[in-house]
N, C-alpha and C. Protein backbone atom coordinates (compact mmCIF):
# COMPACT_ATOMS: atom_id res chain seq x y z
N UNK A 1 38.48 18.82 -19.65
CA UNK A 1 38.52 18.08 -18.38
C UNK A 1 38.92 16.63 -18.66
N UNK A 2 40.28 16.27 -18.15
CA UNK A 2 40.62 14.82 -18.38
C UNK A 2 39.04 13.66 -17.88
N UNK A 3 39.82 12.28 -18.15
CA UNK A 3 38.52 11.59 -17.84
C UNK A 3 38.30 11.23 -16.35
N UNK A 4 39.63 11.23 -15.76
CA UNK A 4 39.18 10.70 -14.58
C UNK A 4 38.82 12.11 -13.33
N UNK A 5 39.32 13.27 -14.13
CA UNK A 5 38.31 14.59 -13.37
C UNK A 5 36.64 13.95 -13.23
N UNK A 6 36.26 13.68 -14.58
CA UNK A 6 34.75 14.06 -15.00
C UNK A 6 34.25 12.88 -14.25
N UNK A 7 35.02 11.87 -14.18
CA UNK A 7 34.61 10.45 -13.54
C UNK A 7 34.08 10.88 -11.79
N UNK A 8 35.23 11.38 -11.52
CA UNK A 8 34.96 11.52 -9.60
C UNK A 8 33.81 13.12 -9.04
N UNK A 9 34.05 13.88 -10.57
CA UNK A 9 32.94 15.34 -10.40
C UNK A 9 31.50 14.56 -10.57
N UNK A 10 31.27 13.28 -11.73
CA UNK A 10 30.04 12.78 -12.01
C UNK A 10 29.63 11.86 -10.58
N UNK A 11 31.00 11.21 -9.82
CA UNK A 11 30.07 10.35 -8.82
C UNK A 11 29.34 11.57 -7.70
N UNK A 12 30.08 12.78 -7.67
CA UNK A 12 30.06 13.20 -6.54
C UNK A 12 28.97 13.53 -6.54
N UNK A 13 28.38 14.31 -8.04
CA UNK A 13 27.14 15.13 -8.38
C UNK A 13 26.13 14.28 -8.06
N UNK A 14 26.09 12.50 -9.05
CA UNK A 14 25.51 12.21 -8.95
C UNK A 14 24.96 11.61 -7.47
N UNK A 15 25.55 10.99 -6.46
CA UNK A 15 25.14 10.99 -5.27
C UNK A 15 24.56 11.73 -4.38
N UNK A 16 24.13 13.14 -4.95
CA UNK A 16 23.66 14.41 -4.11
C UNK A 16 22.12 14.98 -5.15
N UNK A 17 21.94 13.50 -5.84
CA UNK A 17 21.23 14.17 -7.23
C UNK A 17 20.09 13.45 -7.25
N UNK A 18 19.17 13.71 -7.40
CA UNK A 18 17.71 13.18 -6.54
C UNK A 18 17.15 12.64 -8.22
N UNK A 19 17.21 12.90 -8.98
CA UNK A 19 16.51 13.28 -10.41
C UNK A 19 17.19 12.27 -11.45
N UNK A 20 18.38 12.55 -11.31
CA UNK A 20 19.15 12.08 -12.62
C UNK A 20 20.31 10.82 -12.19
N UNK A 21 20.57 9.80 -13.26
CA UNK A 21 21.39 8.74 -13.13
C UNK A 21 22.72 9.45 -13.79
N UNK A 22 23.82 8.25 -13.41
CA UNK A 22 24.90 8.96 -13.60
C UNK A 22 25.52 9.10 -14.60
N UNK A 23 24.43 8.52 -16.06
CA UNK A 23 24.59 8.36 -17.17
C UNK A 23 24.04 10.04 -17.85
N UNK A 24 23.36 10.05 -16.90
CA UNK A 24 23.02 11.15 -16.97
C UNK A 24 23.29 13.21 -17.10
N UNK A 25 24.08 12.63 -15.36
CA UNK A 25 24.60 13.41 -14.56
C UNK A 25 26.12 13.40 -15.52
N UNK A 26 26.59 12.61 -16.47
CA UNK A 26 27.49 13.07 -16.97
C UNK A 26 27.70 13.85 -17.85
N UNK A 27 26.20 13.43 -19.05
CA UNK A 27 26.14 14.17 -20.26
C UNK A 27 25.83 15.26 -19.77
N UNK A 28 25.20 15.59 -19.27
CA UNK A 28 24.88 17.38 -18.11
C UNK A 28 25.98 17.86 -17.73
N UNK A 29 27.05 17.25 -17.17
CA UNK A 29 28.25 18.23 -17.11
C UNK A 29 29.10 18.25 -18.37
N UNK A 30 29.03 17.28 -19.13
CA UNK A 30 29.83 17.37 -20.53
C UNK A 30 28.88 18.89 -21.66
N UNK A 31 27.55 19.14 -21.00
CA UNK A 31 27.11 19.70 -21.98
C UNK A 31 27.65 21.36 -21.16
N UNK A 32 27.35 21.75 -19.86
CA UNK A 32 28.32 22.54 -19.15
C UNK A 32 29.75 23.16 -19.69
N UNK A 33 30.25 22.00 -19.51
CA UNK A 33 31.79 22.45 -20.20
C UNK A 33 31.69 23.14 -21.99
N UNK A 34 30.77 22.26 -22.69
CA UNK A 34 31.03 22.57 -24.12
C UNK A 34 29.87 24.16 -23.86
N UNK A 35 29.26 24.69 -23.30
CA UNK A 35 28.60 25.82 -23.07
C UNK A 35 29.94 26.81 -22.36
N UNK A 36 30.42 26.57 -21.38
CA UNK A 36 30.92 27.29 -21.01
C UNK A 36 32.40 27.73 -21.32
N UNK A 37 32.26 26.47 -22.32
CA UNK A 37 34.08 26.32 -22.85
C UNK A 37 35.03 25.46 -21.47
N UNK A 38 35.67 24.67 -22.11
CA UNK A 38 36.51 23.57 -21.04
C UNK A 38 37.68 24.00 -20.83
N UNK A 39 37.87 25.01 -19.65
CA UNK A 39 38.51 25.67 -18.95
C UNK A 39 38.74 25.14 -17.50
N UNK A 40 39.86 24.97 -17.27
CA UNK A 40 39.75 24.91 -15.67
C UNK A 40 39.60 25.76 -14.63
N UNK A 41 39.63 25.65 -13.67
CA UNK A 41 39.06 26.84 -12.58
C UNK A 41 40.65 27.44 -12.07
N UNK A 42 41.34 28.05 -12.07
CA UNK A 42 41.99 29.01 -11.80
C UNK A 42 41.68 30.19 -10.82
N UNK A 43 43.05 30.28 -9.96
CA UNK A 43 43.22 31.27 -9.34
C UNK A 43 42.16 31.54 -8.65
N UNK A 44 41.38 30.99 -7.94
CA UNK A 44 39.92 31.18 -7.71
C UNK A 44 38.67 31.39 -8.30
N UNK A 45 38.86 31.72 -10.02
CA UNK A 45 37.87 32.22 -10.52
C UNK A 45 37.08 30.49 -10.17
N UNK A 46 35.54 30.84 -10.25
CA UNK A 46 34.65 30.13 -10.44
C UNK A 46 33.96 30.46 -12.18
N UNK A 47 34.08 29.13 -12.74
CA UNK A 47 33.64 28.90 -14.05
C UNK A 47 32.39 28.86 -14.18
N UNK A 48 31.75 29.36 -14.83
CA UNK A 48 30.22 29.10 -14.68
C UNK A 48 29.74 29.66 -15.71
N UNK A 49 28.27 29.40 -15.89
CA UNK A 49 27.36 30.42 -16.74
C UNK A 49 26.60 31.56 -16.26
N UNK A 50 27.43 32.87 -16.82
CA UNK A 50 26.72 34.18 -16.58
C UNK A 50 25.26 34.35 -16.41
N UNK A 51 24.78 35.24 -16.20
CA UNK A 51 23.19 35.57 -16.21
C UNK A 51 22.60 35.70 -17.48
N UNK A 52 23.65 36.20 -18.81
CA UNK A 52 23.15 36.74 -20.05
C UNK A 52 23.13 34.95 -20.69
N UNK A 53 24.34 34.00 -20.42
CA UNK A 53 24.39 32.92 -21.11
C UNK A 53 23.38 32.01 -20.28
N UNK A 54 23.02 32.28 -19.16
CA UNK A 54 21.73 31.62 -18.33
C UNK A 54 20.83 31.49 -19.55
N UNK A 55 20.28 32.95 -19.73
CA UNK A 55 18.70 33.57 -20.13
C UNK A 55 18.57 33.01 -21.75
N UNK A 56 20.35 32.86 -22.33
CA UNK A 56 19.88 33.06 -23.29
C UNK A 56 19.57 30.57 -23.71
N UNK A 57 20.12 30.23 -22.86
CA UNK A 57 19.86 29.04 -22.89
C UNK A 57 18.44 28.81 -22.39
N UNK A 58 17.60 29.89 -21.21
CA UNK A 58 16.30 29.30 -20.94
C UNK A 58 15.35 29.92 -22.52
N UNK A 59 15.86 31.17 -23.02
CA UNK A 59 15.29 31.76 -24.47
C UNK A 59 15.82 30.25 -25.28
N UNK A 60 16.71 30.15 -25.79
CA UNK A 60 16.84 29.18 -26.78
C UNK A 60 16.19 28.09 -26.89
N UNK A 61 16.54 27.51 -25.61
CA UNK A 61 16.37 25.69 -25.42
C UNK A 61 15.07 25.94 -25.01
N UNK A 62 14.28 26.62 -23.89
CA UNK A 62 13.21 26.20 -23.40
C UNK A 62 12.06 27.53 -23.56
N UNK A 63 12.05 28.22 -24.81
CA UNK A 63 11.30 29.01 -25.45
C UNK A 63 10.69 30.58 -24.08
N UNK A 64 11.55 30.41 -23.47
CA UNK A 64 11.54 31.83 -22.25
C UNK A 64 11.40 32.56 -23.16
N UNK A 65 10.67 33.78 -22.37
CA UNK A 65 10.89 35.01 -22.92
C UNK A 65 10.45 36.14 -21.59
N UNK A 66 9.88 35.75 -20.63
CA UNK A 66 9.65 36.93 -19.75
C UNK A 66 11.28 37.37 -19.32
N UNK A 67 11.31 38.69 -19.45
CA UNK A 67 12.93 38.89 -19.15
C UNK A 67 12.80 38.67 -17.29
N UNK A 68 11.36 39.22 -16.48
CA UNK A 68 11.49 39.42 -15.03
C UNK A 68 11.64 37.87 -14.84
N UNK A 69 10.88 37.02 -15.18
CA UNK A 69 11.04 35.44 -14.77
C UNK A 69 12.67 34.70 -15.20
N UNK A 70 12.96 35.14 -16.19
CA UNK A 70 14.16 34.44 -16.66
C UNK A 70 15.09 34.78 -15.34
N UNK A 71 15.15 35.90 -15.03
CA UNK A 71 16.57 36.97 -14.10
C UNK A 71 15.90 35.68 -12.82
N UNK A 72 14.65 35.87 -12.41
CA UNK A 72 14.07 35.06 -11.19
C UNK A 72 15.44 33.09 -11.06
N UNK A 73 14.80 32.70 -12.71
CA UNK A 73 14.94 31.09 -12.54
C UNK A 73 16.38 31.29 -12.55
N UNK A 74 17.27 32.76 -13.33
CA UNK A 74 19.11 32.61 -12.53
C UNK A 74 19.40 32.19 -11.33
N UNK A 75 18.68 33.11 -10.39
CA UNK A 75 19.01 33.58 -9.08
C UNK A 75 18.23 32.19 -8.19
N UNK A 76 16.97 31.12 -9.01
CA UNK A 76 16.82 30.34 -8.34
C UNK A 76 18.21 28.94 -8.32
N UNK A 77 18.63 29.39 -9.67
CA UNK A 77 19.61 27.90 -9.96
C UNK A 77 20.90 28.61 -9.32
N UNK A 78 21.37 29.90 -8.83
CA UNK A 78 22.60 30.63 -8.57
C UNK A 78 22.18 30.53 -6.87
N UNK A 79 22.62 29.40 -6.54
CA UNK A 79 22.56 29.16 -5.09
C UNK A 79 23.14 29.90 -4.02
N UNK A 80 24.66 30.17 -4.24
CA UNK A 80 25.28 31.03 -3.86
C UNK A 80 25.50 32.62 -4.06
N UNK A 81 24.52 32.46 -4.86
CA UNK A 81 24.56 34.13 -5.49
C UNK A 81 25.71 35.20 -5.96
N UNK A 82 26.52 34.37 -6.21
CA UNK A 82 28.35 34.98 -7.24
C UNK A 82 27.72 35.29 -8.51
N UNK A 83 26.56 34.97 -9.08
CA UNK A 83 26.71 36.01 -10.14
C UNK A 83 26.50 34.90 -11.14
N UNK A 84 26.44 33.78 -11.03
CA UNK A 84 27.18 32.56 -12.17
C UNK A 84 26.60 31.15 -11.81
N UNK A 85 26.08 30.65 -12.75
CA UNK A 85 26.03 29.37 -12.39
C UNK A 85 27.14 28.10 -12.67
N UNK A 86 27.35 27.35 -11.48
CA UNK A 86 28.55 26.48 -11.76
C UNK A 86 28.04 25.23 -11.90
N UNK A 87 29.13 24.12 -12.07
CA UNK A 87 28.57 22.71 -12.40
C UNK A 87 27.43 22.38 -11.57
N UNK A 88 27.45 22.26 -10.39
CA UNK A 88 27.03 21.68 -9.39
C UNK A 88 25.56 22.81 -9.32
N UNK A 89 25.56 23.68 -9.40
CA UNK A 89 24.34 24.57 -9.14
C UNK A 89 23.73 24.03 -10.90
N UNK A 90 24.00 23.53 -11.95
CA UNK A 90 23.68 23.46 -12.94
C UNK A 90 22.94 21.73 -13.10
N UNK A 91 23.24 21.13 -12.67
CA UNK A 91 23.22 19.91 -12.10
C UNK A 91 21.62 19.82 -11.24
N UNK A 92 22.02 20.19 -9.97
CA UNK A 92 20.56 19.86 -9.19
C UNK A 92 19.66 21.33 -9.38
N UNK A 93 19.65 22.29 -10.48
CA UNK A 93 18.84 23.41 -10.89
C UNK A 93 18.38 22.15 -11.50
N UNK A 94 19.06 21.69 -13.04
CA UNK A 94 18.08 21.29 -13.39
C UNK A 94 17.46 20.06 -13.36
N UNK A 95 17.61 19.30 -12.37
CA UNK A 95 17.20 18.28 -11.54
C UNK A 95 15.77 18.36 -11.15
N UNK A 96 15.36 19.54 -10.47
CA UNK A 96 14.30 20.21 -10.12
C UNK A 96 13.61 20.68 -11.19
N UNK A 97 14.72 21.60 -12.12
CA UNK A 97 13.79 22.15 -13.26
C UNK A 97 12.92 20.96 -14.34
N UNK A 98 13.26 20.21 -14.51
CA UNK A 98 13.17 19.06 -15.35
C UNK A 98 12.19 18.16 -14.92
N UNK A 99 12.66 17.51 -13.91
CA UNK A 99 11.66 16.34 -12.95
C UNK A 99 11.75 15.76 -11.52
N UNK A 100 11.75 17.68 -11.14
CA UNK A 100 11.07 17.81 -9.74
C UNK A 100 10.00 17.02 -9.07
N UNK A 101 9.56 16.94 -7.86
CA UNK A 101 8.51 16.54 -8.02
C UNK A 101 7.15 17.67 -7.53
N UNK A 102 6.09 17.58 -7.64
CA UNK A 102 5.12 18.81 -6.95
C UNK A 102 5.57 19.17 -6.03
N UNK A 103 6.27 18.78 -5.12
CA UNK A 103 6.27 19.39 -3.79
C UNK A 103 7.80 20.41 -3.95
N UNK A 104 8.51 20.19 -4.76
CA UNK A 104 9.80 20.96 -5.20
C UNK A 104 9.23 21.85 -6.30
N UNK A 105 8.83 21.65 -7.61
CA UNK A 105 8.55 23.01 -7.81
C UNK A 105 7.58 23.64 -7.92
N UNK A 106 6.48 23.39 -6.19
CA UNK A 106 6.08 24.49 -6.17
C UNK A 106 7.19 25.24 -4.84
N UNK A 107 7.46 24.77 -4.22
CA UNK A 107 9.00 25.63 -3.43
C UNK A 107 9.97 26.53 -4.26
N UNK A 108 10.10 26.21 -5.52
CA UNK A 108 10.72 26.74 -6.72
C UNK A 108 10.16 27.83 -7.13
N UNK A 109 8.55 27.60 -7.56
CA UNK A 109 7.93 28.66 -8.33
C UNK A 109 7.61 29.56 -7.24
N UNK A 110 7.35 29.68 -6.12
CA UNK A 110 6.75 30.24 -4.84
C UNK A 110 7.85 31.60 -5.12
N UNK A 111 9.35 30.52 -5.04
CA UNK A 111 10.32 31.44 -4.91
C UNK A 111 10.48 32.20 -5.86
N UNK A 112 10.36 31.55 -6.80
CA UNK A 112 10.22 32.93 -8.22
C UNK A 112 9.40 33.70 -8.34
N UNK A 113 8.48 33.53 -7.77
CA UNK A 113 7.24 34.81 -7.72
C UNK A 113 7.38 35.43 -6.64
N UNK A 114 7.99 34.86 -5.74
CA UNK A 114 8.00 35.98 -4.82
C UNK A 114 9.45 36.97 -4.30
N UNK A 115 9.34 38.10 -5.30
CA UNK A 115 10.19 38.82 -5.72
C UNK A 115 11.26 39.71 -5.14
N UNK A 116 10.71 39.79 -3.55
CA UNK A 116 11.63 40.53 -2.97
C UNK A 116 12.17 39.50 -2.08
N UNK A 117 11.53 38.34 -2.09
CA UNK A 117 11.86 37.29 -0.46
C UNK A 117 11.68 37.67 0.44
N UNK A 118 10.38 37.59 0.40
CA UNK A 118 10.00 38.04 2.19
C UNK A 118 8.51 36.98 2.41
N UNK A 119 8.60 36.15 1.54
CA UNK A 119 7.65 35.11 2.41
C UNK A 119 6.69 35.29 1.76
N UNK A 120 6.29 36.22 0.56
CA UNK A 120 4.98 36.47 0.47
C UNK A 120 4.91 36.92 -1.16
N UNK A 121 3.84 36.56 -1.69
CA UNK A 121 3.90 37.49 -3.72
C UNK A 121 2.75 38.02 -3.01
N UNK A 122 2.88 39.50 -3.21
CA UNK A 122 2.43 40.86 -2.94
C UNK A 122 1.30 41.38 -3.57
N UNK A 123 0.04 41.88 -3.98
CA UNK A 123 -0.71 42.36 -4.92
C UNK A 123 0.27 43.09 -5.91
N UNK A 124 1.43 43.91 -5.36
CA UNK A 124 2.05 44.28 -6.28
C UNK A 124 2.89 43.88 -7.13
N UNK A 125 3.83 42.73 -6.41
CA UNK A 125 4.17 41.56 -7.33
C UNK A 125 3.90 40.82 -8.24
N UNK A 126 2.13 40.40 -8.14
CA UNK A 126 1.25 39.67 -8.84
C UNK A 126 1.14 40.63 -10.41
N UNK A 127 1.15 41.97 -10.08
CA UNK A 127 0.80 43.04 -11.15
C UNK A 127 1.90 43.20 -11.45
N UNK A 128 3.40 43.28 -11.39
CA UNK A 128 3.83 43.75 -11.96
C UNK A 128 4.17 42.39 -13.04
N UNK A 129 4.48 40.98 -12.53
CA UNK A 129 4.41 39.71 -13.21
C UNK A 129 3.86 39.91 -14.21
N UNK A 130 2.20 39.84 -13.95
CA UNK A 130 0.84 39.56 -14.51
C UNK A 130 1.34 40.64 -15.94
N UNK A 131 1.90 41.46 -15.56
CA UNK A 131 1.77 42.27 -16.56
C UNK A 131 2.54 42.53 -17.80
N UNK A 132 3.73 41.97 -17.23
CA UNK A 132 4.73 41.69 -17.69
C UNK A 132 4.98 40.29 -18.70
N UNK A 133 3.84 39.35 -18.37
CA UNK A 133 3.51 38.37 -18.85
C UNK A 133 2.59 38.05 -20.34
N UNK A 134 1.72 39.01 -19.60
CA UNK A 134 0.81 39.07 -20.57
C UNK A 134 1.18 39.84 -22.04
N UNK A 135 0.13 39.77 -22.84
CA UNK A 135 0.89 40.28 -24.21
C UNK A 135 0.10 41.33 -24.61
N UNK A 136 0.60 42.75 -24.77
CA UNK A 136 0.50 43.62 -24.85
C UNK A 136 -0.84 44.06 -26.01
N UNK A 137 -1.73 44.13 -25.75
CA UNK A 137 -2.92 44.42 -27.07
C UNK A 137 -3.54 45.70 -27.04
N UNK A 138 -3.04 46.01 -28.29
CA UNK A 138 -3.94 47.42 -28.52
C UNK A 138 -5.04 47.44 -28.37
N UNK A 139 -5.48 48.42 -27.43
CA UNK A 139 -7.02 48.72 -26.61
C UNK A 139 -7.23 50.05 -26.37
N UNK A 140 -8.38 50.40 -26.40
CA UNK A 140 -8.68 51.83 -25.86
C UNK A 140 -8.45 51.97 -24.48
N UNK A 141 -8.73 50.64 -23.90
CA UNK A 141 -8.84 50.29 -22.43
C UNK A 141 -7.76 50.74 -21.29
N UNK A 142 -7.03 51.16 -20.53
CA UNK A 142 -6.20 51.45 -19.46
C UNK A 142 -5.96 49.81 -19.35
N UNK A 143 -4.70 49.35 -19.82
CA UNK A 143 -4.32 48.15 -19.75
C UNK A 143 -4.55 47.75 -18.13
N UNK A 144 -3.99 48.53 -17.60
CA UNK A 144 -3.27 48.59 -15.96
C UNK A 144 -4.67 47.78 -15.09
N UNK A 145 -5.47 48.62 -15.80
CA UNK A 145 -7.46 48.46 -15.21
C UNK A 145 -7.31 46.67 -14.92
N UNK A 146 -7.15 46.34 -16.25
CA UNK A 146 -7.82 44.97 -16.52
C UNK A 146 -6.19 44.18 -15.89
N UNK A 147 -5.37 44.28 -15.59
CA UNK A 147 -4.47 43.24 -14.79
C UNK A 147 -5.19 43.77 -13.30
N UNK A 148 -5.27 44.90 -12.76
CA UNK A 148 -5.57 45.11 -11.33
C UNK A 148 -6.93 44.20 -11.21
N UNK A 149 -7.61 43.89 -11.86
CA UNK A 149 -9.07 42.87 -11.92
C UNK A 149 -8.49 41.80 -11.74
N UNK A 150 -7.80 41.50 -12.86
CA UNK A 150 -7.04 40.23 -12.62
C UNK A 150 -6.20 39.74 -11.05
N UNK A 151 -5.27 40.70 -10.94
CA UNK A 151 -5.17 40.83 -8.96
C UNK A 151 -5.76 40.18 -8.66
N UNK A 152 -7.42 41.16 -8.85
CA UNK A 152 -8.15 40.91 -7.66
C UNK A 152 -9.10 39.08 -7.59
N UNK A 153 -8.95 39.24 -9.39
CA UNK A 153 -9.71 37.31 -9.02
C UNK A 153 -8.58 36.36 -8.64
N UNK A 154 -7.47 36.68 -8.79
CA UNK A 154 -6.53 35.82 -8.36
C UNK A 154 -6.51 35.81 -7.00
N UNK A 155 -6.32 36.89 -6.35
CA UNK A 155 -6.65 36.90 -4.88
C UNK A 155 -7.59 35.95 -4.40
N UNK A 156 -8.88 36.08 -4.95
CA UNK A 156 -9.66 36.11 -4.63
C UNK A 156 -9.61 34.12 -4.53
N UNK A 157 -9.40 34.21 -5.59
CA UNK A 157 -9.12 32.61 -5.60
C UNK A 157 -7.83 31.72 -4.94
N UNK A 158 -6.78 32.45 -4.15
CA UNK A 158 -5.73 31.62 -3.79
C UNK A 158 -5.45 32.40 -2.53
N UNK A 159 -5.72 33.51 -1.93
CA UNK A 159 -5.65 33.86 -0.72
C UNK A 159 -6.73 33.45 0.45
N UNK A 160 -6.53 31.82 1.12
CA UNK A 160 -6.94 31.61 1.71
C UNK A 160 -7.38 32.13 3.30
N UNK A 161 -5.87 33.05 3.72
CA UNK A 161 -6.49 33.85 5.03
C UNK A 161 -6.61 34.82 4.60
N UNK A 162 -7.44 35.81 3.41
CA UNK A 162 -7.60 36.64 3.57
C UNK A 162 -7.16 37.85 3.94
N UNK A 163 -5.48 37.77 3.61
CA UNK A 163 -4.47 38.97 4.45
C UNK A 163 -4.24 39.57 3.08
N UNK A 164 -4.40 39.65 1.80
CA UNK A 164 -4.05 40.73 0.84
C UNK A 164 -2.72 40.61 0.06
N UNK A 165 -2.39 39.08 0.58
CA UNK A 165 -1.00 38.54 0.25
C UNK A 165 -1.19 37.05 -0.39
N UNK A 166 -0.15 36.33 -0.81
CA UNK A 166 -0.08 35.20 -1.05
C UNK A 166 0.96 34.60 -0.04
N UNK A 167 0.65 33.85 0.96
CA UNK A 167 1.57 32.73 1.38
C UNK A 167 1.94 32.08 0.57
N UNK A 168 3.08 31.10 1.24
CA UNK A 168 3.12 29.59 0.77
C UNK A 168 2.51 28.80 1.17
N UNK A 169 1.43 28.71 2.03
CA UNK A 169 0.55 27.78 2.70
C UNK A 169 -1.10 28.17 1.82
N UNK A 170 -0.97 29.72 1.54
CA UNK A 170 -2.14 29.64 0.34
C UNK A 170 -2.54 29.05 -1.03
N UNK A 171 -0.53 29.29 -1.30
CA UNK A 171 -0.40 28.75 -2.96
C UNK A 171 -0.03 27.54 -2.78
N UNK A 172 0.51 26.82 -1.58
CA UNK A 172 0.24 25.22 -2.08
C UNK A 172 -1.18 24.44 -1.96
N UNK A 173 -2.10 25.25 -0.98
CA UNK A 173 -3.41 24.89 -1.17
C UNK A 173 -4.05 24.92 -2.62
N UNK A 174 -3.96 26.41 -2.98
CA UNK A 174 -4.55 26.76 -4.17
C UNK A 174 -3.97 25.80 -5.50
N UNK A 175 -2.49 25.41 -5.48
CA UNK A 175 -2.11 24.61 -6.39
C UNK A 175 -2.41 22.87 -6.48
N UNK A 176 -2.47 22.42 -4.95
CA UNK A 176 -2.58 21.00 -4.57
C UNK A 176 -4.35 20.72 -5.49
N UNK A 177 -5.32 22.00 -5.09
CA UNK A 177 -6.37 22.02 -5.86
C UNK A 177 -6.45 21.91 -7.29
N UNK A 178 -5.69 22.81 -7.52
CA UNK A 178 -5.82 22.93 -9.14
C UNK A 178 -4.09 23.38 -9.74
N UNK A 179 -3.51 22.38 -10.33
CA UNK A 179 -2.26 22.44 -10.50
C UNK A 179 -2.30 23.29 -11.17
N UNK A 180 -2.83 23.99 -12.07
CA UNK A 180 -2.30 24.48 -13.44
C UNK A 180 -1.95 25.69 -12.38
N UNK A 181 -2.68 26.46 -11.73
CA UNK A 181 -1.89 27.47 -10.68
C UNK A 181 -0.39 27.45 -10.44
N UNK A 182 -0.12 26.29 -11.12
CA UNK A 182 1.33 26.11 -10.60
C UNK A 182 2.33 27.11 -11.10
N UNK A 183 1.95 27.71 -12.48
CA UNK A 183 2.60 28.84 -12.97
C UNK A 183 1.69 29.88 -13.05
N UNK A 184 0.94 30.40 -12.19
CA UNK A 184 -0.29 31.41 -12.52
C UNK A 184 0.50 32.37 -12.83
N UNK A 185 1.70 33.06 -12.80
CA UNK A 185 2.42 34.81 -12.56
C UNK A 185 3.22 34.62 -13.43
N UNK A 186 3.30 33.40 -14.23
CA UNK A 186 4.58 33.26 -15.52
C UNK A 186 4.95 31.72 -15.53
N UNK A 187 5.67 31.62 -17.10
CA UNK A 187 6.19 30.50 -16.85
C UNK A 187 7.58 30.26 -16.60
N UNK A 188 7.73 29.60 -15.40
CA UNK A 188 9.02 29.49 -14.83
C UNK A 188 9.89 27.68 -15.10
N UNK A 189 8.95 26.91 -15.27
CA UNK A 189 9.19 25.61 -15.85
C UNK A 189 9.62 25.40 -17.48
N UNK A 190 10.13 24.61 -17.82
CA UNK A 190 9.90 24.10 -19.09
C UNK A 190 8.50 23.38 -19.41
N UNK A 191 8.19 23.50 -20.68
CA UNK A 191 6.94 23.29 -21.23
C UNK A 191 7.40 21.83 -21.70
N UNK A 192 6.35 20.42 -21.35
CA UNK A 192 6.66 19.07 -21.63
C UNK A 192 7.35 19.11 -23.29
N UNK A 193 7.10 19.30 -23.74
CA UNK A 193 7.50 19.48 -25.34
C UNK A 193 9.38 19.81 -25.12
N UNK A 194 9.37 21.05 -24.94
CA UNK A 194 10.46 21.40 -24.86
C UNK A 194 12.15 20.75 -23.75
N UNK A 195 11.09 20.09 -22.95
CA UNK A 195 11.70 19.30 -22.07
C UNK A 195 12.03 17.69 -22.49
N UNK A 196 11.12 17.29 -23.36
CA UNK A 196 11.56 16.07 -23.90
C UNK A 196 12.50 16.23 -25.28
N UNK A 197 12.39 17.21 -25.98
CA UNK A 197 13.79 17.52 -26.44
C UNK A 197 15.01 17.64 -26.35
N UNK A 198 15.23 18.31 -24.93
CA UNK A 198 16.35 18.84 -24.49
C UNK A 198 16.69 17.24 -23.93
N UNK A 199 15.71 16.50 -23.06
CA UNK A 199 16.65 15.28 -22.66
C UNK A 199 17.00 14.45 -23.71
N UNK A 200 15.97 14.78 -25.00
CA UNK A 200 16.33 13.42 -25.79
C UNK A 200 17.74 13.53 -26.65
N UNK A 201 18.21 15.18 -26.35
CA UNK A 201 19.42 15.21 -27.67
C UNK A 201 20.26 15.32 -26.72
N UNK A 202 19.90 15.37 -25.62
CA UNK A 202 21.49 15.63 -24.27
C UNK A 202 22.06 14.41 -23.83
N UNK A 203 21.08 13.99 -23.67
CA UNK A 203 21.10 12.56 -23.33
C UNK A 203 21.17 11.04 -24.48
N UNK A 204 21.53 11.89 -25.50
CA UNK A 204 22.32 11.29 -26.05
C UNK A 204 23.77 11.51 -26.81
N UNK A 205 23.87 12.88 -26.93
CA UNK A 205 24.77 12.88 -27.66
C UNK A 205 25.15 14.55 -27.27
N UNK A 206 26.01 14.83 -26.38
CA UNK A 206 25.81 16.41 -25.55
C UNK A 206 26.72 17.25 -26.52
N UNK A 207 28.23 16.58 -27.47
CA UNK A 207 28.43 17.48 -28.26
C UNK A 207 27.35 18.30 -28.99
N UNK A 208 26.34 17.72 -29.52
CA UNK A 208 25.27 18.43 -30.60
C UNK A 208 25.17 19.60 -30.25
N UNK A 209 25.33 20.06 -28.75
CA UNK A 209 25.08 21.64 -28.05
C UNK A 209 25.99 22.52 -28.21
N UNK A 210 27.35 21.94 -29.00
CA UNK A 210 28.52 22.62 -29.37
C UNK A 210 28.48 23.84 -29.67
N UNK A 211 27.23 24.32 -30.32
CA UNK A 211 27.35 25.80 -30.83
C UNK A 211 26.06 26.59 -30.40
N UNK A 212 25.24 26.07 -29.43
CA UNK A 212 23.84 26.70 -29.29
C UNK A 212 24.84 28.06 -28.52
């Protein structure tokens, strides 16, 4: 991308960009291009990062591993839903992902847990997460037993009307209370550690990502 592309793509981003300066907002698209390879957009294709080169940057860089949450935080940063994330969906994803503020990602995580989009994380949602999350230990026990318990204290603790569901008016109560709820069904954020890494080597020097 010549310089004065990256110059008028960085004001544009950055003016629509709640999070990041434009010192910023540049090394983030310079690190884009060297991920996705510096190609121009042609014939209509839209350039972007696949779902597999998504997952494997939230695995690499920010120590993911639930495969159901990873597919979730694609489809939260894949705005348009083509399949791909592009500059601009890469940009204010991780704007939010990074240094959101409470009131954005819990709108974020709500949405990642709640799996079909319909307004609500389900008892069955919660279990299939919960379960999926957790780490597998040899037991005599019916694993299944002890997450359906789990369900039920989670319920028990964040379903404020009592309907057998999770709102978003339950889980921002339940979280405004006690943040750490903020990822109860997985982790969908970066972990502070891993997040002050990623800004401290991007943000300075975005070739270094040349070969992740």
């Amino acid at each position: 991308m010549n310089r004065k592309k990256l110059q008028k793509l960085t004001d544009t981003l950055t003016k629509n960009c709640k999070h990041f300066n434009k010192f910023e907002v540049k090394c983030l698209i310079q690190l884009f291009y060297n991920l996705v390879g510096d190609v121009t957009e042609w014939q209509g294709v839209v350039i972007g990062l696949d779902r597999n080169a998504f997952r494997n940057i939230l695995h690499v860089t920010f120590g993911m591993t639930d495969d159901m949450i990873m597919d979730r935080v694609f489809r939260g940063f894949d705005k348009d839903n083509d399949g791909c994330v592009n500059v601009s969906e890469w940009i204010y994803g991780l704007s939010l992902f990074l240094r959101g503020t409470l009131e954005e990602k819990m709108k974020y995580c709500f949405e990642v847990f709640d799996l079909n989009g319909d307004g609500f994380i389900s008892k069955e949602e919660m279990f299939h997460m919960l379960k999926n999350s957790l780490l597998k230990q040899p037991s005599e026990e019916d694993p299944d037993e002890g997450i359906k318990d789990l369900v039920e204290i989670t319920l028990k603790k964040m379903d404020y009307d009592h309907d057998g569901k999770l709102s978003f008016s339950d889980y921002e109560r339940s979280v405004r209370e006690e943040t750490l709820l903020l990822e109860a069904f997985g982790p969908c954020l970066p972990d502070p550690k891993s997040q002050m890494e990623f800004e401290s080597q991007v943000f300075k020097d975005p070739n270094e990502f040349n070969d992740m």
